[in-house]
C-alpha atoms as a PDB file:
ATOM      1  CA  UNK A   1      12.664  38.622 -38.978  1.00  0.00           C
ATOM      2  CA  UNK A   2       9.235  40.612 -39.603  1.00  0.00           C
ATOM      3  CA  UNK A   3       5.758  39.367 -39.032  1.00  0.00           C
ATOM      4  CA  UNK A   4       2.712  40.901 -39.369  1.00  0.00           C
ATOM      5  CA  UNK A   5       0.950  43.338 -36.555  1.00  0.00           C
ATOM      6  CA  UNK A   6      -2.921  42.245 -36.278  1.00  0.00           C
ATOM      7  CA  UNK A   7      -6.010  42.533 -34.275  1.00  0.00           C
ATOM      8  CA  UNK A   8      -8.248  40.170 -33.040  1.00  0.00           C
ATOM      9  CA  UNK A   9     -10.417  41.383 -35.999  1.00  0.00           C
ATOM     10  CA  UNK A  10      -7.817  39.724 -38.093  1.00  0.00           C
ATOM     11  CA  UNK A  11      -6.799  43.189 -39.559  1.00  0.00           C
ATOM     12  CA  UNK A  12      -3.380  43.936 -40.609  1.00  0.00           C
ATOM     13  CA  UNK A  13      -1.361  46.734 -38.810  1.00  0.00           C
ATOM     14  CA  UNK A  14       1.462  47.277 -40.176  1.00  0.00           C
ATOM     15  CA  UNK A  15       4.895  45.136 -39.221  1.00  0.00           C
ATOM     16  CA  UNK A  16       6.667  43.817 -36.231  1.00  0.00           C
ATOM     17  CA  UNK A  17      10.623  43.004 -36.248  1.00  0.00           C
ATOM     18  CA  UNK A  18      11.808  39.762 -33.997  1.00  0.00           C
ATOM     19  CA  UNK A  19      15.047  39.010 -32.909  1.00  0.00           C
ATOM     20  CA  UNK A  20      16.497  35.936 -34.452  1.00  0.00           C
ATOM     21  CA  UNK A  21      18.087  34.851 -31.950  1.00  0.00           C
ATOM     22  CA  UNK A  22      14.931  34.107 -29.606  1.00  0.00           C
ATOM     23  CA  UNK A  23      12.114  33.399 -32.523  1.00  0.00           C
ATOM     24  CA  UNK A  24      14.421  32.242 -35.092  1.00  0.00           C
ATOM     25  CA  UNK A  25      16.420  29.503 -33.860  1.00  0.00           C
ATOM     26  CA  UNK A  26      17.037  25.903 -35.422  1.00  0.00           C
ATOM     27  CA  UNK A  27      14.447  23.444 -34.068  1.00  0.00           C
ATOM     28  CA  UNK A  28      15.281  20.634 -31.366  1.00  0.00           C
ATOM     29  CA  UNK A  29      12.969  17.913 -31.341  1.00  0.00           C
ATOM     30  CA  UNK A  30      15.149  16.048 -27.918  1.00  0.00           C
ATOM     31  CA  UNK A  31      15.344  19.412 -26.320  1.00  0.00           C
ATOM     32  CA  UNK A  32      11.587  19.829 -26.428  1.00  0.00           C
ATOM     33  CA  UNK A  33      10.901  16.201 -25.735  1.00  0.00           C
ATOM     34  CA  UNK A  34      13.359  16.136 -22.899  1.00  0.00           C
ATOM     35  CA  UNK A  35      11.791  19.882 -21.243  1.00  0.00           C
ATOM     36  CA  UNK A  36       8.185  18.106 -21.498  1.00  0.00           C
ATOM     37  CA  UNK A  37       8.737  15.244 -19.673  1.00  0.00           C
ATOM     38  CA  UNK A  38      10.519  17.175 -16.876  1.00  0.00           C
ATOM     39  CA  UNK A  39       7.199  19.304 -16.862  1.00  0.00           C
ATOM     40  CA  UNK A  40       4.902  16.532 -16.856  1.00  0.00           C
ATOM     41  CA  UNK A  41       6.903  14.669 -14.151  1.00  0.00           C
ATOM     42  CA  UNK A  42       7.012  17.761 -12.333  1.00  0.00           C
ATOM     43  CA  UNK A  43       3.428  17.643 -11.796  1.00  0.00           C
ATOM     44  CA  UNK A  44       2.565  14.361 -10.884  1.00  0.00           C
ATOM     45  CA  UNK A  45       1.228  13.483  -7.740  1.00  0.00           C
ATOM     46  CA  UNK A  46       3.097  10.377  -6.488  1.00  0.00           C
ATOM     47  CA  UNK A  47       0.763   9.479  -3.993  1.00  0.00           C
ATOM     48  CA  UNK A  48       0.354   6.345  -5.504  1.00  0.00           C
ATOM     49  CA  UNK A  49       0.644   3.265  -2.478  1.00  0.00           C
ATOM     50  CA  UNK A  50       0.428  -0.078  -1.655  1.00  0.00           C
ATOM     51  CA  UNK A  51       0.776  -2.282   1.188  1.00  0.00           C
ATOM     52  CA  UNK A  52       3.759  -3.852   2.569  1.00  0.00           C
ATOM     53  CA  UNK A  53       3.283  -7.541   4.599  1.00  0.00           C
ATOM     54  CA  UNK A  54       3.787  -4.990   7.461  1.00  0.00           C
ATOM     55  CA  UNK A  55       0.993  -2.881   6.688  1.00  0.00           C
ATOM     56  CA  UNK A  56      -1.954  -5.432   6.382  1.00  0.00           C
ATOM     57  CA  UNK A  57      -4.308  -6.250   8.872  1.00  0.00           C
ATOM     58  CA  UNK A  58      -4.213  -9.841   9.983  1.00  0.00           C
ATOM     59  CA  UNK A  59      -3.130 -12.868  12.629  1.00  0.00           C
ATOM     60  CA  UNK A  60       0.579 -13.265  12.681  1.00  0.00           C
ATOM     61  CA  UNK A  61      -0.376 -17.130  13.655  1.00  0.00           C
ATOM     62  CA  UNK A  62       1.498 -19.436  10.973  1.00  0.00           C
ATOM     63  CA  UNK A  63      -1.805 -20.798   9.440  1.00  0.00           C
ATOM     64  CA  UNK A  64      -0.778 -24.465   9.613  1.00  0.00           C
ATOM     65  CA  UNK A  65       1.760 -26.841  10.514  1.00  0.00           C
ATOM     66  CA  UNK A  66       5.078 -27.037   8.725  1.00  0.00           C
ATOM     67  CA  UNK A  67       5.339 -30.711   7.378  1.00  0.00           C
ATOM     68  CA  UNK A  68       2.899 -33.484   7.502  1.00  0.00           C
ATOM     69  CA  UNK A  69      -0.390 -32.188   5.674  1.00  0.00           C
ATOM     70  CA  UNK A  70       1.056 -32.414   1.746  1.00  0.00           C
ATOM     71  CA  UNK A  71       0.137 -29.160   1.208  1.00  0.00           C
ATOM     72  CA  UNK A  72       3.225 -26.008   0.065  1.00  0.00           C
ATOM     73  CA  UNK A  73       4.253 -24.449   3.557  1.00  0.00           C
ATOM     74  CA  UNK A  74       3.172 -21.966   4.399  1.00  0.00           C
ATOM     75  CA  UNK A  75       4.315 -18.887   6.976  1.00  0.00           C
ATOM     76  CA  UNK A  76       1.577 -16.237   7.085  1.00  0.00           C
ATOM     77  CA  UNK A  77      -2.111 -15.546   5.653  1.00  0.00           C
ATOM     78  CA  UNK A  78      -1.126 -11.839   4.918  1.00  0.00           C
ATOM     79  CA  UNK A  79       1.963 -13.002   2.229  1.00  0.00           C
ATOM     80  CA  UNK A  80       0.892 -11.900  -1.509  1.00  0.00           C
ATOM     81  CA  UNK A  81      -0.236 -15.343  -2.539  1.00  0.00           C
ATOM     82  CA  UNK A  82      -3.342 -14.961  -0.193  1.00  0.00           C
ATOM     83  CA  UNK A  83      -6.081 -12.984  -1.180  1.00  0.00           C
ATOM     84  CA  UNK A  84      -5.769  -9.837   0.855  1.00  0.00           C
ATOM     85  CA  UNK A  85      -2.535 -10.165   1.285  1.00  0.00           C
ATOM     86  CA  UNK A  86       0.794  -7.788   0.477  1.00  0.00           C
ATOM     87  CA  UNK A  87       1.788  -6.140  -2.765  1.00  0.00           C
ATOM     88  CA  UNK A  88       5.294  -7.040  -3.740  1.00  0.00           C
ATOM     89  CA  UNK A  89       7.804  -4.096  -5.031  1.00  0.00           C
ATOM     90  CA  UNK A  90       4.243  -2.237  -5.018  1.00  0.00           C
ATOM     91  CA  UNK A  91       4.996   1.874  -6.077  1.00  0.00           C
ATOM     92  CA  UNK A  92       5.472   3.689  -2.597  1.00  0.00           C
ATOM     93  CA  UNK A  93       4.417   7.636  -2.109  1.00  0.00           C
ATOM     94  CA  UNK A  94       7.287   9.307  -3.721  1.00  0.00           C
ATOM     95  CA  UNK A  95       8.549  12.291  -6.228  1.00  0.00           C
ATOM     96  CA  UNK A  96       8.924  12.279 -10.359  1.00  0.00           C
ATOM     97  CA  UNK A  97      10.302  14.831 -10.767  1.00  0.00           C
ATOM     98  CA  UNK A  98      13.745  14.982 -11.952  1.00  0.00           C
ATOM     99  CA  UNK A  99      17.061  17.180 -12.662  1.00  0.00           C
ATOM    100  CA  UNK A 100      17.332  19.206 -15.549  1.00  0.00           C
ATOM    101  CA  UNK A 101      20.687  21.342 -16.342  1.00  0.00           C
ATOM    102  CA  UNK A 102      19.925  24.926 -15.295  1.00  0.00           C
ATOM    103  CA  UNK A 103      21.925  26.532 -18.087  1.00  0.00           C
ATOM    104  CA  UNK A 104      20.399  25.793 -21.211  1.00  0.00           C
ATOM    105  CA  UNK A 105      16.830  26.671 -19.448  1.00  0.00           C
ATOM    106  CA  UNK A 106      16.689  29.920 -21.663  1.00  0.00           C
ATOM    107  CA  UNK A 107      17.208  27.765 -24.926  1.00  0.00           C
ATOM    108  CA  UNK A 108      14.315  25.858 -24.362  1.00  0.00           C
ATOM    109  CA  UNK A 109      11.656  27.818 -24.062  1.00  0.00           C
ATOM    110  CA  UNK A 110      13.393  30.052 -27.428  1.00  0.00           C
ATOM    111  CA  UNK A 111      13.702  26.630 -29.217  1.00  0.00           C
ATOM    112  CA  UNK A 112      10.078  26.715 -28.026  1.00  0.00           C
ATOM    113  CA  UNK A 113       9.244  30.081 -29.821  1.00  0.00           C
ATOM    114  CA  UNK A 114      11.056  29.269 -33.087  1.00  0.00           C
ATOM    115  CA  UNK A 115       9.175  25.876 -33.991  1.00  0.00           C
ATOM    116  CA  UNK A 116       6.062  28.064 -33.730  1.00  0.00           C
ATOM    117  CA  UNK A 117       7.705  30.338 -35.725  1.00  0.00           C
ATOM    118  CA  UNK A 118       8.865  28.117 -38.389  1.00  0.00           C
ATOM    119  CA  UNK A 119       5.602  26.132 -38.760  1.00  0.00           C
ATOM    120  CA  UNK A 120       3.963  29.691 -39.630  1.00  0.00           C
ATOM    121  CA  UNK A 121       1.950  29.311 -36.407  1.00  0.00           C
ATOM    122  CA  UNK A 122       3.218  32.621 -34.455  1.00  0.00           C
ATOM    123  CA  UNK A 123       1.202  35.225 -34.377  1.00  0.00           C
ATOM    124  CA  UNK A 124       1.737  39.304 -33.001  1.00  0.00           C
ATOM    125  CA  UNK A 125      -1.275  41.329 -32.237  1.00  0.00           C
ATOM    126  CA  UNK A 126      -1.235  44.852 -31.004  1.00  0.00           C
ATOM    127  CA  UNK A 127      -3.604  43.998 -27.648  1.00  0.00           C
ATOM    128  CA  UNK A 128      -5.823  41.140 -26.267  1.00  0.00           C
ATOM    129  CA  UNK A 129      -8.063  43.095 -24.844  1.00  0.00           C
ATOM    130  CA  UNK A 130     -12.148  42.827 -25.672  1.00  0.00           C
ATOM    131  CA  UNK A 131     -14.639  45.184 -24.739  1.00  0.00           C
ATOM    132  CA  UNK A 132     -17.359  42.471 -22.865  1.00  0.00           C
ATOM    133  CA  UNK A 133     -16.261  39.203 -20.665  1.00  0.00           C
ATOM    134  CA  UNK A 134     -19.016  37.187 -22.836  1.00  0.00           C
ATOM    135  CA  UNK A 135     -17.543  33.679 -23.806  1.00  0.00           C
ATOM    136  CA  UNK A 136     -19.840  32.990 -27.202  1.00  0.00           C
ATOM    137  CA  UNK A 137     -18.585  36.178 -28.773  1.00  0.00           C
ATOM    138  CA  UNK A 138     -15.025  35.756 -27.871  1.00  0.00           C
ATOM    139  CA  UNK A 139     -15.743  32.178 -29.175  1.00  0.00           C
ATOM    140  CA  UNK A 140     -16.939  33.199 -32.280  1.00  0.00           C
ATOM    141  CA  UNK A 141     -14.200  35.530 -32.930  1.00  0.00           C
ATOM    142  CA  UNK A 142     -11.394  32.876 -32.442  1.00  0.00           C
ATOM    143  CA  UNK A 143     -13.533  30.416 -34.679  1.00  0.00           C
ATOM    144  CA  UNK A 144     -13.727  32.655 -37.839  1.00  0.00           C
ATOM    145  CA  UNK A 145      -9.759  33.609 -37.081  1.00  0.00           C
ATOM    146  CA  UNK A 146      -9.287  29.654 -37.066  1.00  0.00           C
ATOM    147  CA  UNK A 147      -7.519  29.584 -33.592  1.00  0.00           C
ATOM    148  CA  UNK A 148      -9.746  26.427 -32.237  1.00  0.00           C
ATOM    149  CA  UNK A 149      -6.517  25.321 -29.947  1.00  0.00           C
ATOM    150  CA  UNK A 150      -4.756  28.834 -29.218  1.00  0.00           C
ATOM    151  CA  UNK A 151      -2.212  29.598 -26.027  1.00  0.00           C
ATOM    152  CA  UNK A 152      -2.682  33.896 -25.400  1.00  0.00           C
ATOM    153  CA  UNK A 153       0.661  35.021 -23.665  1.00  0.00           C
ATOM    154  CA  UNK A 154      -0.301  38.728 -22.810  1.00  0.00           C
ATOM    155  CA  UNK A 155       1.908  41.099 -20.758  1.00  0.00           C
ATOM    156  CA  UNK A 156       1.759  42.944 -17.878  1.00  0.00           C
ATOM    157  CA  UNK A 157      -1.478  41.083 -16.755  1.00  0.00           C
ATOM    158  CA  UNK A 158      -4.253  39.495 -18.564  1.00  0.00           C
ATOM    159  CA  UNK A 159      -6.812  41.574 -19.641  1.00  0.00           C
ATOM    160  CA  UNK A 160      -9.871  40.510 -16.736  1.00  0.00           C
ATOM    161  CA  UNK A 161     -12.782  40.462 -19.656  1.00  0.00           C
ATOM    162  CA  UNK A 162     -10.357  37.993 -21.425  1.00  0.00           C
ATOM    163  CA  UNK A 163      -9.440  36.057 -19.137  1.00  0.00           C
ATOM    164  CA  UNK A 164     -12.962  35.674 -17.567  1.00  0.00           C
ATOM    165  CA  UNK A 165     -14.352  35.198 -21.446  1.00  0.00           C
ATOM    166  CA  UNK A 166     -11.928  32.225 -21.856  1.00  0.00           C
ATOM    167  CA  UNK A 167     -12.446  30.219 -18.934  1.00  0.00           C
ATOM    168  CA  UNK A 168     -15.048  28.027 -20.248  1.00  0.00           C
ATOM    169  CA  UNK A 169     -13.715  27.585 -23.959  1.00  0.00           C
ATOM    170  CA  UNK A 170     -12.436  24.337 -24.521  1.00  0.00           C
ATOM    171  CA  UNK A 171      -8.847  24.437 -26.517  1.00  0.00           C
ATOM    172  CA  UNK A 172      -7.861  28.099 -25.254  1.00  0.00           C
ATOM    173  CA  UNK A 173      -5.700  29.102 -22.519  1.00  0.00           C
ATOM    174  CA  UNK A 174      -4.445  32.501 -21.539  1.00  0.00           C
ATOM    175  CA  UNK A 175      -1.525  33.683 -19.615  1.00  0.00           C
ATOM    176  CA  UNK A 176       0.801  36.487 -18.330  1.00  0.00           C
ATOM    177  CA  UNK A 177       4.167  36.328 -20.193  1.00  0.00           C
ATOM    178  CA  UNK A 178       6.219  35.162 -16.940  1.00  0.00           C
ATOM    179  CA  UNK A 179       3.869  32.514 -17.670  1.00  0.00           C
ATOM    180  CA  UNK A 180       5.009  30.960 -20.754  1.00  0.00           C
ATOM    181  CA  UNK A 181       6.635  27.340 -20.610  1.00  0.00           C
ATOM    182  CA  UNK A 182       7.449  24.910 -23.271  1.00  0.00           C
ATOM    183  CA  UNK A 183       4.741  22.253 -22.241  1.00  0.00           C
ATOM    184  CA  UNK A 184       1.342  24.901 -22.538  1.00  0.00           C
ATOM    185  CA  UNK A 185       3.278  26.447 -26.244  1.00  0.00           C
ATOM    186  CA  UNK A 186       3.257  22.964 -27.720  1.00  0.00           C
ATOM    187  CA  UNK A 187       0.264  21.944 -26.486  1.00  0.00           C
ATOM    188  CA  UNK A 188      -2.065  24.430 -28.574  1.00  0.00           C
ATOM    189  CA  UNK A 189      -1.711  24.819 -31.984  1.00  0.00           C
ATOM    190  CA  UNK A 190      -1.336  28.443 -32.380  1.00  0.00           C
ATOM    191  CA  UNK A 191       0.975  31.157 -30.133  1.00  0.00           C
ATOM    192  CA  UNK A 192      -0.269  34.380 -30.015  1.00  0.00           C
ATOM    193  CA  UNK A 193       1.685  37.464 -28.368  1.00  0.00           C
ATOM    194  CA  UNK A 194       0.086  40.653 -27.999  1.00  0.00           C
ATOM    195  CA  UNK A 195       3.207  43.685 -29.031  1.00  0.00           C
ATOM    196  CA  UNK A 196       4.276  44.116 -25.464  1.00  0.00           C
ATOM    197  CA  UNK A 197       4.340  39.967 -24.399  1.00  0.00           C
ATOM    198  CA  UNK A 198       6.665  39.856 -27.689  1.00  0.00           C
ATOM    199  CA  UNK A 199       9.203  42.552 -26.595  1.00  0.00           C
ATOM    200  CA  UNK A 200       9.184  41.340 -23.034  1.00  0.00           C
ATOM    201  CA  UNK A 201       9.961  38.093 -24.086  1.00  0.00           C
ATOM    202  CA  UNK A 202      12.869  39.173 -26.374  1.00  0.00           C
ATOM    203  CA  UNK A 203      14.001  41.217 -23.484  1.00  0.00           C
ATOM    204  CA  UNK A 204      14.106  38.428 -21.018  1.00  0.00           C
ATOM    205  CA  UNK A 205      15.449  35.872 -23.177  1.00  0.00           C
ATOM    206  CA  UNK A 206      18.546  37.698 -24.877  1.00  0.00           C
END
């Protein structure tokens, strides 16, 4: 397929050829799905805790006797029905994360590429690189192109004004192309590969 070269003055270059077989695949809604959540529960903490009857602070005494005073018996202050007392099947410290077939690991980040690619939202450019590391002009530049939520997959290394330019805009991330997962490309509205990023990608991905 061919797409259109550009600058980050919106200014046409000329033409750029993609290989179907990374940026023009059919679109998998349960590969994607499936690929995020493994991300997402990747990254979660799982420090969450609570405290076993074991755990809490308290007199082991049983607090009264066992018959006689009509009340329900009772065998220790620090069970759950007490206030202060243990959390029952609380969550314990543990991981999220789960197993994920190695094999089709390519296919999801090109299943990735193409819905970008079919939803017209894939866009080339010949370098991301910008003269000044000043955050209101780069701002303004991606606001009259229209990319308000924008991921910037640049390869061999970021340019340092751009990257330093986009660390305080809201909606924009920028990263090397070793970088690029499914998770960050779905999560921002447009793609954008500078030349290099695109053939590197093609490269890595046949």
């Amino acid at each position: 397929m061919k797409l259109a070269l550009r600058n980050l003055d919106n200014e046409e270059l000329g033409e750029i050829e993609l290989d179907d077989a990374v940026f023009g695949l059919p679109v998998r809604g349960d590969i994607l799905a499936r690929v995020v959540n493994w991300q997402l529960a990747k990254r979660r903490a799982g420090t969450h805790k609570t405290k076993g009857i074991g755990e809490i602070k308290g007199t082991t005494k049983k607090p009264y006797r066992q018959k006689g005073t009509g009340r329900a018996r009772q065998g220790s202050l620090r069970s759950p029905q007490f206030r202060g007392g243990a959390t029952i099947f609380g969550p314990l410290v543990r991981s999220h994360a789960f197993a994920v077939p190695k094999k089709p690991r390519r296919l999801r980040l090109k299943t990735a590429l193409s819905a970008k690619q079919s939803e017209g939202k894939l866009i080339v450019i010949d370098s991301a690189g910008i003269e000044e590391a000043k955050t209101r002009a780069l701002g303004a530049r991606l606001e009259a192109l229209g990319w308000n939520s924008v991921l910037i997959l640049d390869e061999p290394q970021i340019d340092a004004n751009l990257a330093r330019a986009a660390r305080n805009l809201p909606g924009v991330d920028v990263l090397p192309q070793k970088g690029a997962n499914v998770y960050d490309i779905l999560r921002r509205d447009f793609l954008v590969l500078t030349q290099v990023a695109a053939r590197t990608l093609e490269a890595r991905l046949k």
